[in-house]
C-alpha atoms as a PDB file:
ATOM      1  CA  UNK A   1       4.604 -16.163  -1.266  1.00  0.00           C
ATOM      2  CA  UNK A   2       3.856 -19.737  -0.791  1.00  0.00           C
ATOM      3  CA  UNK A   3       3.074 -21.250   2.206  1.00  0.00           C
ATOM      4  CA  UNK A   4       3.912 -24.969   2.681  1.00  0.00           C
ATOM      5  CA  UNK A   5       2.127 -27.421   5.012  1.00  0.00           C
ATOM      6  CA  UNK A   6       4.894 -27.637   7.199  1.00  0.00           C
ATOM      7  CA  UNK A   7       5.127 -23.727   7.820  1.00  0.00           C
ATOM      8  CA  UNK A   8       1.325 -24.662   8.910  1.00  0.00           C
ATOM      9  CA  UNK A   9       2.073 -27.436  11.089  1.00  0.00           C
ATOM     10  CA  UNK A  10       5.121 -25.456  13.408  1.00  0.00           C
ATOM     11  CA  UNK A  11       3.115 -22.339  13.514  1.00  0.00           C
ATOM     12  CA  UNK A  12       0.250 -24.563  15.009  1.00  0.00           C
ATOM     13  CA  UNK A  13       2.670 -25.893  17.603  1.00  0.00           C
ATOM     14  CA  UNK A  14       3.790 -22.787  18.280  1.00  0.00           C
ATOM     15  CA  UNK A  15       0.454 -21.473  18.795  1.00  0.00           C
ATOM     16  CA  UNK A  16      -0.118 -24.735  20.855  1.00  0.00           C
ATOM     17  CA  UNK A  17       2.643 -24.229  22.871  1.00  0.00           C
ATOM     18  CA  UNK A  18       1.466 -20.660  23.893  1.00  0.00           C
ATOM     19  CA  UNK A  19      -1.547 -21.613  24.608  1.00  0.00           C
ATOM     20  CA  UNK A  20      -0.594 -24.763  26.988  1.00  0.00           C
ATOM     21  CA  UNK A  21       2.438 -23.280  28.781  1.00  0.00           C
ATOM     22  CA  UNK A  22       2.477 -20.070  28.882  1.00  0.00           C
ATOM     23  CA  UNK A  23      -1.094 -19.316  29.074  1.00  0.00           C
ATOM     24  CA  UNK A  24      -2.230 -17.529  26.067  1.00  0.00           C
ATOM     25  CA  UNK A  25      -6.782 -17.638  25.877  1.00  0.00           C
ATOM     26  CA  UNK A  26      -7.671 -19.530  23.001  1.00  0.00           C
ATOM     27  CA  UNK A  27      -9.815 -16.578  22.105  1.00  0.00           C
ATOM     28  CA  UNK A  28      -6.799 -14.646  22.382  1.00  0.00           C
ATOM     29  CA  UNK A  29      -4.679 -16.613  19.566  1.00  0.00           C
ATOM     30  CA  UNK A  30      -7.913 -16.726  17.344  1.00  0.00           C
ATOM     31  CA  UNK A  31      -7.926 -12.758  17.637  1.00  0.00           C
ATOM     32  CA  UNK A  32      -4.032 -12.605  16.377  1.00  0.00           C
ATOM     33  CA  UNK A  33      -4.746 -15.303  13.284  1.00  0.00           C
ATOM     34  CA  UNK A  34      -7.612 -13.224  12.451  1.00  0.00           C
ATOM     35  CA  UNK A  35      -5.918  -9.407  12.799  1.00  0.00           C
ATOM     36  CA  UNK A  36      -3.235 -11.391  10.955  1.00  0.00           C
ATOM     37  CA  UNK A  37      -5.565 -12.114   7.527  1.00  0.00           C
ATOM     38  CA  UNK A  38      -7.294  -8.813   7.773  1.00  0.00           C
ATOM     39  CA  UNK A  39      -4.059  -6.783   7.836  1.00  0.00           C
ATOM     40  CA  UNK A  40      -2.499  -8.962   4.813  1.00  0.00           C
ATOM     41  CA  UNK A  41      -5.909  -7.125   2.503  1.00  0.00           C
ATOM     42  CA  UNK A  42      -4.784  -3.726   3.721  1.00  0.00           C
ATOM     43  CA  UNK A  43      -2.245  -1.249   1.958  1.00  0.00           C
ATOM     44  CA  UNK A  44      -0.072  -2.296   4.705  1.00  0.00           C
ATOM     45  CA  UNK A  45       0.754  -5.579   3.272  1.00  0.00           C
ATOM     46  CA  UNK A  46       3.403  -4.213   1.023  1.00  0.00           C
ATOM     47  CA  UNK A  47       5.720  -2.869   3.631  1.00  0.00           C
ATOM     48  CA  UNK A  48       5.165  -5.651   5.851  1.00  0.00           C
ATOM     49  CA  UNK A  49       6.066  -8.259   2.970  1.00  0.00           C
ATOM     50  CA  UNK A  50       8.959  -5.960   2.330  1.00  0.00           C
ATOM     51  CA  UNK A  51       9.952  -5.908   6.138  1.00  0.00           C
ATOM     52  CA  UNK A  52       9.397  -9.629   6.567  1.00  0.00           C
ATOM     53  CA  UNK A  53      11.911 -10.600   3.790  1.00  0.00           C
ATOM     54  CA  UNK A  54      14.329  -7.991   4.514  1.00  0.00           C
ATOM     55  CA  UNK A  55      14.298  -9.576   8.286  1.00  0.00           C
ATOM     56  CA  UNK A  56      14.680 -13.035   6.869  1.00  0.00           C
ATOM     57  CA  UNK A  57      17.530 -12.179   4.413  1.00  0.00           C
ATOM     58  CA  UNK A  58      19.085 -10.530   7.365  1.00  0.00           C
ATOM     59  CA  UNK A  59      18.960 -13.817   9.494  1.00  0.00           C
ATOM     60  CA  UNK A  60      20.028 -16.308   6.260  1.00  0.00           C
ATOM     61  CA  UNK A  61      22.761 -14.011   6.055  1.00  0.00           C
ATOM     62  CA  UNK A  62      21.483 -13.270   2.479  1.00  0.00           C
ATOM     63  CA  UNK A  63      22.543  -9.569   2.282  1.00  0.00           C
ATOM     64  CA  UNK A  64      22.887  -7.791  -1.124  1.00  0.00           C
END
């Protein structure tokens, strides 16, 4: 999975955006990014790679 610069730069604004308006801690958000890279190395990274793309093929309207 390849993750382009632009995918980067909306996922900061949306982390922005939680932060300014509805009052997220920074701390908070630096917790999720983190708990985010440390469950991609577990053996839970599989299903949730599966789930993800199922969920997106769902929403394109991609179903096989």
């Amino acid at each position: 999975m390849t993750v382009s610069l632009r995918l980067v730069f909306v996922l900061g604004l949306i982390a922005w955006a939680a932060i300014k308006f509805l009052g997220i801690r920074l701390w908070v958000a630096v917790v999720i990014a983190l708990f985010g890279f440390w469950l991609s190395h577990t053996v839970l990274a599989p299903a949730i790679e599966s789930g993800t793309r199922s969920g997106v093929d769902v929403v394109n309207g991609n179903r096989d």
